[in-house]
PDB file of N, CA and C in Angstrom:
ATOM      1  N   UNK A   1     151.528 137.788 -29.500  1.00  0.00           N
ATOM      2  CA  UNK A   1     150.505 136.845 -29.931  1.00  0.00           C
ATOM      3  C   UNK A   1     150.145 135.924 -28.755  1.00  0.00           C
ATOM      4  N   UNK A   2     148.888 135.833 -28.736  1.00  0.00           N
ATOM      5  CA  UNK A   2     148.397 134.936 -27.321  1.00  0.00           C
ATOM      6  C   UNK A   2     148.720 133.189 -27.936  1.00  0.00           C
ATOM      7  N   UNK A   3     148.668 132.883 -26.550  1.00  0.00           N
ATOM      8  CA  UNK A   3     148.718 130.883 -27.214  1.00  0.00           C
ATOM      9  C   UNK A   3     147.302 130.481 -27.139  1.00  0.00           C
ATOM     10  N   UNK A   4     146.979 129.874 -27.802  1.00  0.00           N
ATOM     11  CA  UNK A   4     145.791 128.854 -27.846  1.00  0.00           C
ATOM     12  C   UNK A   4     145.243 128.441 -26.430  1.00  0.00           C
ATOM     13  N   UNK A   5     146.290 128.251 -25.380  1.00  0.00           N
ATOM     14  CA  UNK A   5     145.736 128.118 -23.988  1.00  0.00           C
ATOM     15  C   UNK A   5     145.136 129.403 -23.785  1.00  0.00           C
ATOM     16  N   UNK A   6     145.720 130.473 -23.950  1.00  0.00           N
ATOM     17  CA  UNK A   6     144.926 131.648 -23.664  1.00  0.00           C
ATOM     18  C   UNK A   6     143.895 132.567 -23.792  1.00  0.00           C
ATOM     19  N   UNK A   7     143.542 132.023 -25.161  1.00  0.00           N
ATOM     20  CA  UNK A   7     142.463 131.996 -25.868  1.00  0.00           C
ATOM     21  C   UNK A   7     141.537 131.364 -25.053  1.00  0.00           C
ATOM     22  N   UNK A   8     141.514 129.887 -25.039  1.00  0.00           N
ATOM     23  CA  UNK A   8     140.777 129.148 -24.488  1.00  0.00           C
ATOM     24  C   UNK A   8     140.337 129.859 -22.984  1.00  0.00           C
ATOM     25  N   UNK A   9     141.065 130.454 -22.573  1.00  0.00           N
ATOM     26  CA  UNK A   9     140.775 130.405 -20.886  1.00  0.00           C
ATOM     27  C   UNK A   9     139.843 132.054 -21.248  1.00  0.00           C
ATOM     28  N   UNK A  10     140.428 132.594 -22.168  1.00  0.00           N
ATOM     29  CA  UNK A  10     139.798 133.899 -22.430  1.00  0.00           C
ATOM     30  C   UNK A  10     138.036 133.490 -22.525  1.00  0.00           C
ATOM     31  N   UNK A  11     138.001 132.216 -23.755  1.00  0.00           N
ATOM     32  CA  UNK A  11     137.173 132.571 -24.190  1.00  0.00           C
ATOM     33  C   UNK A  11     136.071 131.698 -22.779  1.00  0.00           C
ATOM     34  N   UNK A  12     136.831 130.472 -22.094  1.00  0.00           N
ATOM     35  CA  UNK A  12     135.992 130.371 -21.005  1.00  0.00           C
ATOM     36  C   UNK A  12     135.120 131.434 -19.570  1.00  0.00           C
ATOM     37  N   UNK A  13     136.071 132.465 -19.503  1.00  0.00           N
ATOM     38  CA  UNK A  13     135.900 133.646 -18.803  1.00  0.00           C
ATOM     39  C   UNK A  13     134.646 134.066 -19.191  1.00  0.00           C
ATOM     40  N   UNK A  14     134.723 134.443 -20.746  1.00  0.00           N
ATOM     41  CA  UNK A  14     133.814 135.546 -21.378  1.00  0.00           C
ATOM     42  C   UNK A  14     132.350 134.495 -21.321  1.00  0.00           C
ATOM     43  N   UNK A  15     132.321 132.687 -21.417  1.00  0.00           N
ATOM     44  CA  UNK A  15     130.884 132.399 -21.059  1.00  0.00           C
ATOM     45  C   UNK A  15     130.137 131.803 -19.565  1.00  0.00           C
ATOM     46  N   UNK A  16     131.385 132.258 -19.246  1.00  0.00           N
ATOM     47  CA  UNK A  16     131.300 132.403 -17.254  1.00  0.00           C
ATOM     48  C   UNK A  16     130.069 133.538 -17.495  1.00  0.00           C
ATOM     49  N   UNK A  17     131.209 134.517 -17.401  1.00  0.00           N
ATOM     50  CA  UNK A  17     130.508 135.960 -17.459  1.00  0.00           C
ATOM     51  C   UNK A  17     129.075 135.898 -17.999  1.00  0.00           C
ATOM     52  N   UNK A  18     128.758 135.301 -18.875  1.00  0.00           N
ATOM     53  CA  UNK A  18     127.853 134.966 -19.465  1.00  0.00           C
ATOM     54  C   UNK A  18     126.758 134.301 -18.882  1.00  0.00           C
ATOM     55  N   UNK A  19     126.975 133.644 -18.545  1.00  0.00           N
ATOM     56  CA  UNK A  19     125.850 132.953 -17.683  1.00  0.00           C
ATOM     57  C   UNK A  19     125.365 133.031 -16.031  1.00  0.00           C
ATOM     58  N   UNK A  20     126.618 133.799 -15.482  1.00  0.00           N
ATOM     59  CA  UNK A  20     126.272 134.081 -14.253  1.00  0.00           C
ATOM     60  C   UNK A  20     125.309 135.071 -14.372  1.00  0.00           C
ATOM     61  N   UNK A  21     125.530 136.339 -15.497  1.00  0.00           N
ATOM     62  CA  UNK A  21     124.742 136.948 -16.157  1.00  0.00           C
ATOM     63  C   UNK A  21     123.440 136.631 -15.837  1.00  0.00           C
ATOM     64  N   UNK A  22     123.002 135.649 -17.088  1.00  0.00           N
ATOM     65  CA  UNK A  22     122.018 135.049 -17.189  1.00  0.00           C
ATOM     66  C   UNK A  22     121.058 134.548 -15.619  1.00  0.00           C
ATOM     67  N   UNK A  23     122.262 134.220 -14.663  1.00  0.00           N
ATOM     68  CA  UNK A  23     121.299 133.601 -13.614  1.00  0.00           C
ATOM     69  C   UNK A  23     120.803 134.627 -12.660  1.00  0.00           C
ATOM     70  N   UNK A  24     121.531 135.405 -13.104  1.00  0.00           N
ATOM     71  CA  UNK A  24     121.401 136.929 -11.896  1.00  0.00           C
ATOM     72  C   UNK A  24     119.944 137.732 -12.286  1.00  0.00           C
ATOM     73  N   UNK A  25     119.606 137.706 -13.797  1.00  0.00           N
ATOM     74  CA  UNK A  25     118.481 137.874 -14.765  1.00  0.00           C
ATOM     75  C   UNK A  25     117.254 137.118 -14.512  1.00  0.00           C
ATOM     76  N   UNK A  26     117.536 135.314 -14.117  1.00  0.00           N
ATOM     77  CA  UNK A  26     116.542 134.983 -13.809  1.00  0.00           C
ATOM     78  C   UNK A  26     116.004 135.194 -12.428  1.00  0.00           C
ATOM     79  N   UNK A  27     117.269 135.224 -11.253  1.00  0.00           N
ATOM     80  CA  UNK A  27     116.696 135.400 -10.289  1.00  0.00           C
ATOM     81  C   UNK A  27     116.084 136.546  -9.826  1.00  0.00           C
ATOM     82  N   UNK A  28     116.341 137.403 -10.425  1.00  0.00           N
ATOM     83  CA  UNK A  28     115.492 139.125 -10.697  1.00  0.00           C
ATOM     84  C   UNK A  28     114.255 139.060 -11.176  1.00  0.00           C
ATOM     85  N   UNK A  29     114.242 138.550 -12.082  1.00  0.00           N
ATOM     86  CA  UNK A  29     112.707 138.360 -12.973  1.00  0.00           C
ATOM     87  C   UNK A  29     111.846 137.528 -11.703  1.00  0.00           C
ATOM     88  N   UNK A  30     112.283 136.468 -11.268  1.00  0.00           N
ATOM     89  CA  UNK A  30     111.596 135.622 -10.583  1.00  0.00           C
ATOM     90  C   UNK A  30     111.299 136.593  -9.030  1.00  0.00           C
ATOM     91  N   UNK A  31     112.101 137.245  -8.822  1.00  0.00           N
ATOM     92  CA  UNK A  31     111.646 138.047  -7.362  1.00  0.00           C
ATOM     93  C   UNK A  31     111.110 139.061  -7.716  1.00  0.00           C
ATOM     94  N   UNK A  32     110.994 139.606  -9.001  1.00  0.00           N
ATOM     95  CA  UNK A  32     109.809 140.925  -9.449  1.00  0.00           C
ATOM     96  C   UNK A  32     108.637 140.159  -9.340  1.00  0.00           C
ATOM     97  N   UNK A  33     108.185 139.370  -9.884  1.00  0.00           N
ATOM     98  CA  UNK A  33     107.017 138.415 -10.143  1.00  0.00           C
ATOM     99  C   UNK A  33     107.068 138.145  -8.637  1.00  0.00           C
ATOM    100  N   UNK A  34     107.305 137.776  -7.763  1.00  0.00           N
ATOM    101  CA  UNK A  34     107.322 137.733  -5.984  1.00  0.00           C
ATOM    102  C   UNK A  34     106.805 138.621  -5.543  1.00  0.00           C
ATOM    103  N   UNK A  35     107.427 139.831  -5.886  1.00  0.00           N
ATOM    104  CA  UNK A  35     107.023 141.048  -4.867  1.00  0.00           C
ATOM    105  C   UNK A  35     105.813 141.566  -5.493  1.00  0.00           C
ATOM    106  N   UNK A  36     105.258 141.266  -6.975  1.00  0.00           N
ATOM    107  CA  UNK A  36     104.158 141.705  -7.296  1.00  0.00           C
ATOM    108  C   UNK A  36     102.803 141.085  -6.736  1.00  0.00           C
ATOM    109  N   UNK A  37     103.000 139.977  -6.123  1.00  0.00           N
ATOM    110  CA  UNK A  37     102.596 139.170  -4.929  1.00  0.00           C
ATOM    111  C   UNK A  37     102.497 139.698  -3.888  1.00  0.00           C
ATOM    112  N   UNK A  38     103.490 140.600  -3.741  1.00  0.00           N
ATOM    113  CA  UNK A  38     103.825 140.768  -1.811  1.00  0.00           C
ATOM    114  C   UNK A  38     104.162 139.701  -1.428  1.00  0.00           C
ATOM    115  N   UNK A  39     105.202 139.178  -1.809  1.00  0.00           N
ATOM    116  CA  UNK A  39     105.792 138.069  -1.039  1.00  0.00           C
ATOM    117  C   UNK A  39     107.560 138.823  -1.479  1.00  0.00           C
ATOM    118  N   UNK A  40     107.818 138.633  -0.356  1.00  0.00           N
ATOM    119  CA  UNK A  40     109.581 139.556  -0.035  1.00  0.00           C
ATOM    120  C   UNK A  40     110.508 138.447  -0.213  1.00  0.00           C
ATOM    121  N   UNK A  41     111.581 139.008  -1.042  1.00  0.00           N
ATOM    122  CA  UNK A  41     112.680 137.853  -1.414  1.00  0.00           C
ATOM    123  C   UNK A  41     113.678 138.114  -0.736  1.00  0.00           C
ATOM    124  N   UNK A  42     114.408 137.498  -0.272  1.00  0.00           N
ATOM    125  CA  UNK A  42     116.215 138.071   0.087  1.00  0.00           C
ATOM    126  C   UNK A  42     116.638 138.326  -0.869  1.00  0.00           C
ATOM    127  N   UNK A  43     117.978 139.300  -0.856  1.00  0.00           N
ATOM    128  CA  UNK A  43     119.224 139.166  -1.983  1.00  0.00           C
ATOM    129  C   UNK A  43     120.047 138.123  -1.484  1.00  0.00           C
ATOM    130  N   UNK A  44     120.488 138.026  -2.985  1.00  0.00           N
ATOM    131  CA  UNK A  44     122.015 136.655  -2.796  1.00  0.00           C
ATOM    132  C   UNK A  44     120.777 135.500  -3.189  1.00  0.00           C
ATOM    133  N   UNK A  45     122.032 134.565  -4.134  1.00  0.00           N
ATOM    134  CA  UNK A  45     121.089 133.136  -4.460  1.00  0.00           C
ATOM    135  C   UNK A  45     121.069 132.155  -3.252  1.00  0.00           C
ATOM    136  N   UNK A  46     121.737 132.263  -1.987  1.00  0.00           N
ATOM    137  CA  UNK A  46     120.898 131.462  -0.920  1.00  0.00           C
ATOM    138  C   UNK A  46     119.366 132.140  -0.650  1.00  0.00           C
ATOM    139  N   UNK A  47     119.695 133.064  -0.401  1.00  0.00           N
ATOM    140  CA  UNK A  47     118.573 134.015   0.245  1.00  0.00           C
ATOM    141  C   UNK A  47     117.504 133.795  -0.652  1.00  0.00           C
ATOM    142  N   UNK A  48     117.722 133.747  -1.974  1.00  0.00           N
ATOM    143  CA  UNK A  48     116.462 133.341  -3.060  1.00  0.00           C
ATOM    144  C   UNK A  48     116.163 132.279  -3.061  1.00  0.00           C
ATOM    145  N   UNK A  49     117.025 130.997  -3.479  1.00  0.00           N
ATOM    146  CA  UNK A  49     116.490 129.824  -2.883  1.00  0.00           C
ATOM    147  C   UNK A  49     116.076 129.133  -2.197  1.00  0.00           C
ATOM    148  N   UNK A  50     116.056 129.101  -0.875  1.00  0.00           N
ATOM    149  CA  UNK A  50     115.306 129.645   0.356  1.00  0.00           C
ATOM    150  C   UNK A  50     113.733 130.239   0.033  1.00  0.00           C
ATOM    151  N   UNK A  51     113.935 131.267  -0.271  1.00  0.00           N
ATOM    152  CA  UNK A  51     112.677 132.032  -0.039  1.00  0.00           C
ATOM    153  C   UNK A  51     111.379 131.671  -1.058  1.00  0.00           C
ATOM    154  N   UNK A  52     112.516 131.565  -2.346  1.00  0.00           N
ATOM    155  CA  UNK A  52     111.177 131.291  -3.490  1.00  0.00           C
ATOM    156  C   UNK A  52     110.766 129.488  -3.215  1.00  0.00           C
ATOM    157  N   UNK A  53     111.350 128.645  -2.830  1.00  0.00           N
ATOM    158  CA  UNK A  53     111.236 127.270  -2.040  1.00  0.00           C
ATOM    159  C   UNK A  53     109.983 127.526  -1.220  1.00  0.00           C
ATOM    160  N   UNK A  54     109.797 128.183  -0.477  1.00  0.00           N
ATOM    161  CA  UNK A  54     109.434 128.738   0.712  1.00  0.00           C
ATOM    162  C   UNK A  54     107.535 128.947  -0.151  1.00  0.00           C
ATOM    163  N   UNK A  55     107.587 130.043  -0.381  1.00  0.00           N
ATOM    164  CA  UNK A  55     106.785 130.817  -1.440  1.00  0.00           C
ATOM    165  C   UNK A  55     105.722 129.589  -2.264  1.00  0.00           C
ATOM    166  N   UNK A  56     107.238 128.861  -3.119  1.00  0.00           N
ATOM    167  CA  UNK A  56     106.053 127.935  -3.930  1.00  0.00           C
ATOM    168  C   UNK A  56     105.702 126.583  -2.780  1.00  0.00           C
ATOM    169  N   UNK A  57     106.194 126.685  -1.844  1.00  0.00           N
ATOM    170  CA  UNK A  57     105.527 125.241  -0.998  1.00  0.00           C
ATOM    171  C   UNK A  57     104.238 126.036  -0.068  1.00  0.00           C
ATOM    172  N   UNK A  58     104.109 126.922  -0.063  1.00  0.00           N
ATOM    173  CA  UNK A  58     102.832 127.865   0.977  1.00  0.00           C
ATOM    174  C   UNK A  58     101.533 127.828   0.208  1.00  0.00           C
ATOM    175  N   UNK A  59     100.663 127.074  -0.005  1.00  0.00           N
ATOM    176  CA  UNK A  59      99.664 127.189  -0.396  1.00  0.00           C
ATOM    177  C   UNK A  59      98.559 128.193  -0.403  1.00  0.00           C
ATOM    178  N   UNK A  60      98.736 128.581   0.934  1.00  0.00           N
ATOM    179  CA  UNK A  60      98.359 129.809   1.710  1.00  0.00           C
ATOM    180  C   UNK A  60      98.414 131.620   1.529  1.00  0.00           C
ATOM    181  N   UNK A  61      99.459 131.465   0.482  1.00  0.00           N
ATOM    182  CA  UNK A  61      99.935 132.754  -0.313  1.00  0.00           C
ATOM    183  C   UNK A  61      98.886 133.303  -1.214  1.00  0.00           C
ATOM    184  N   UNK A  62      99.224 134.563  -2.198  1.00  0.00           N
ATOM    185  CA  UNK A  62      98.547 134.847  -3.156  1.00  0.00           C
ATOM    186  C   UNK A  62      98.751 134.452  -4.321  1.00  0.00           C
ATOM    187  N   UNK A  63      99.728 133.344  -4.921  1.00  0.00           N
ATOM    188  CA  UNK A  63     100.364 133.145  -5.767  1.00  0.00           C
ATOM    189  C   UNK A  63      99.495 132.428  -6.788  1.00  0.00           C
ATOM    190  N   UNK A  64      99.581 132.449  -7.750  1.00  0.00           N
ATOM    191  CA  UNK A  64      98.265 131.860  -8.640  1.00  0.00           C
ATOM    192  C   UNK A  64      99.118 130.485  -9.119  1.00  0.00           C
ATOM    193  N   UNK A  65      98.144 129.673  -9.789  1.00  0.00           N
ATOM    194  CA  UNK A  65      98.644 128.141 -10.143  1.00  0.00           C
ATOM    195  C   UNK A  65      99.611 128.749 -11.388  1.00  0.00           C
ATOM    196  N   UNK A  66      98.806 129.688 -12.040  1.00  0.00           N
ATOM    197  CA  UNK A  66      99.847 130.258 -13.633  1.00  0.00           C
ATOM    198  C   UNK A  66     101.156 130.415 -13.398  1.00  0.00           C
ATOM    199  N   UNK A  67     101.019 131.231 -11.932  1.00  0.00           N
ATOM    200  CA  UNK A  67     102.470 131.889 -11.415  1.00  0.00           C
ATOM    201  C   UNK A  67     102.999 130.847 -11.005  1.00  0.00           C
ATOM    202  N   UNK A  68     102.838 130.046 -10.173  1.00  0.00           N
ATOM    203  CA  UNK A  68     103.425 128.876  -9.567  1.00  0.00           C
ATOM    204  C   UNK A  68     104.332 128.346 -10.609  1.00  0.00           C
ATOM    205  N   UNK A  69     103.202 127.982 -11.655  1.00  0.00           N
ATOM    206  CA  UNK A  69     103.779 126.935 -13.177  1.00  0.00           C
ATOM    207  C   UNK A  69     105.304 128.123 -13.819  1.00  0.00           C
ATOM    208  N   UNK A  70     105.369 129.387 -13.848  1.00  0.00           N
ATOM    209  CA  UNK A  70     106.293 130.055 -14.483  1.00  0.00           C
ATOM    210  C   UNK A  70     106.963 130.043 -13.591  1.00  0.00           C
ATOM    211  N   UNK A  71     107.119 130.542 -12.323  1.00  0.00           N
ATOM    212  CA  UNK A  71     108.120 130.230 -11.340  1.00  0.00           C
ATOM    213  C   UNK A  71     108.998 128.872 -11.313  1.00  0.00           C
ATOM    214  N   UNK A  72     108.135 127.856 -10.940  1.00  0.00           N
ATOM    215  CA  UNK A  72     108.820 126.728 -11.212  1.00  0.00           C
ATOM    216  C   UNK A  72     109.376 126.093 -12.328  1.00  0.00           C
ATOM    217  N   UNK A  73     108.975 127.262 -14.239  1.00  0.00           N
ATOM    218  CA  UNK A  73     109.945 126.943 -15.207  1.00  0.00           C
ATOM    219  C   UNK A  73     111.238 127.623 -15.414  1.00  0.00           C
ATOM    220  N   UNK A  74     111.526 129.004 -14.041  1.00  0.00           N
ATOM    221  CA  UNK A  74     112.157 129.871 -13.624  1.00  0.00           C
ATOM    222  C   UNK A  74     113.029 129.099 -13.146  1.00  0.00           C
ATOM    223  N   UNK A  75     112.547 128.144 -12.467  1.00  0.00           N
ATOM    224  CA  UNK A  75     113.747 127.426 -11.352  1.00  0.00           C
ATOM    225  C   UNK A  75     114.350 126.345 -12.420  1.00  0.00           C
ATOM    226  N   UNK A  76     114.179 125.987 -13.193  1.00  0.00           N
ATOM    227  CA  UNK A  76     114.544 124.957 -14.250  1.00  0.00           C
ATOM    228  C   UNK A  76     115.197 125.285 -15.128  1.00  0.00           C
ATOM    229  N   UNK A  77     114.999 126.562 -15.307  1.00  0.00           N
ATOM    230  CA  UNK A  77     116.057 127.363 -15.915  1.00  0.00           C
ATOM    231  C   UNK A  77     117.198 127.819 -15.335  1.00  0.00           C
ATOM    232  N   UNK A  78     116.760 127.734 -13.927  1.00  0.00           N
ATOM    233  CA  UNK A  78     118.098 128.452 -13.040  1.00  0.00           C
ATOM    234  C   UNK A  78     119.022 127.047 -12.657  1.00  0.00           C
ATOM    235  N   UNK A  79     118.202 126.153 -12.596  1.00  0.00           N
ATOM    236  CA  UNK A  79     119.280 124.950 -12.400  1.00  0.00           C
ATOM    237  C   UNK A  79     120.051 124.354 -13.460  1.00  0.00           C
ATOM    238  N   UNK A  80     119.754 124.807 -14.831  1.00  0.00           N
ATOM    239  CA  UNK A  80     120.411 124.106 -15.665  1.00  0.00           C
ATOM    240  C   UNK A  80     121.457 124.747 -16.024  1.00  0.00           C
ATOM    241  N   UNK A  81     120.921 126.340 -16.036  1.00  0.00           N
ATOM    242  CA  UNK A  81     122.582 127.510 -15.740  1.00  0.00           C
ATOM    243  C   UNK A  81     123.246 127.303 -14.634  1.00  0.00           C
ATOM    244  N   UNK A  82     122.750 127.607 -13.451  1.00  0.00           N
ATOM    245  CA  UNK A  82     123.649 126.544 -12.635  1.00  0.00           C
ATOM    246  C   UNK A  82     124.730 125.960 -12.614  1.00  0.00           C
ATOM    247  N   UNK A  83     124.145 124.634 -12.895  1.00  0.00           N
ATOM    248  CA  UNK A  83     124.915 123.576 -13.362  1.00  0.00           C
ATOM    249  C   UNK A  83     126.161 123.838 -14.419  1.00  0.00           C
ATOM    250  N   UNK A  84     125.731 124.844 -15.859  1.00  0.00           N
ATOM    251  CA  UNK A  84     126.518 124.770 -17.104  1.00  0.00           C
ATOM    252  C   UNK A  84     127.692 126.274 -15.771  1.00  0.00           C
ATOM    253  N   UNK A  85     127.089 126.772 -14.998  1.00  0.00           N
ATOM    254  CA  UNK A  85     128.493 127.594 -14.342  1.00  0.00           C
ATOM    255  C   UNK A  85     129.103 126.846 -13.717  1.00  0.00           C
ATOM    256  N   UNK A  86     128.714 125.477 -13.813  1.00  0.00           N
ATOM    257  CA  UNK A  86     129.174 124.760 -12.314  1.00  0.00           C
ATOM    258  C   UNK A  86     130.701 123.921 -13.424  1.00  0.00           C
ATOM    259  N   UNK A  87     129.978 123.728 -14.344  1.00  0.00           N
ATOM    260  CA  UNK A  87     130.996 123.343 -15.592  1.00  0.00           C
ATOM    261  C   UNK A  87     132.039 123.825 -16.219  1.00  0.00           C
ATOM    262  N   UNK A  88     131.814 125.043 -16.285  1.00  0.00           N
ATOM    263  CA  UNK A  88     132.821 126.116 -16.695  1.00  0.00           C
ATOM    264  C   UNK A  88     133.420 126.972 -15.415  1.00  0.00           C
ATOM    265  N   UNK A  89     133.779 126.085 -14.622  1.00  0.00           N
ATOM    266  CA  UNK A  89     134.314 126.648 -13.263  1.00  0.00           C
ATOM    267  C   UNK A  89     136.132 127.074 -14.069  1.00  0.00           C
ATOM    268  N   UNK A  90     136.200 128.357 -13.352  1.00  0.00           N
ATOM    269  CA  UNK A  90     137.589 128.445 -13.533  1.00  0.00           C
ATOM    270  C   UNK A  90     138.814 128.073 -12.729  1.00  0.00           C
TER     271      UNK A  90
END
């Protein structure tokens, strides 16, 4: 029989897993919507943050104001998962 600590740490694991998940999802979605642009992302979340930073400060791009506005509710989403992985650190 497991102890209650173990549980707990189990069940913290399983919404780790969970949300890194989740951020790996947004930052995919957000660099499909990039490259349908022609604008090239790195892999790895430096390399994305960086680049999509990059992207929405270029005025100069093909990026539409629509896209801009979903991108940047992309990033608001990615910071608040983020953060909740930054919480459930193991």
């Amino acid at each position: 029989m497991r102890t209650p600590e173990q549980v707990d740490l189990q069940a913290l694991h399983r919404i780790r897993d969970r949300l890194v998940g989740q951020r790996t999802g947004l930052m995919n979605q957000a660099r499909a919507f990039c490259i349908e642009y022609g604008l090239a992302m790195r892999v790895g979340a430096c390399g994305f943050h960086a680049d999509i930073r990059q992207h929405l400060g270029n005025q100069d791009n093909d990026l539409t104001q629509n896209m801009r506005g979903l991108l940047n509710d992309l990033l608001d989403d990615l910071a608040y998962i983020e953060n909740r992985v930054g919480l459930v650190a193991v």
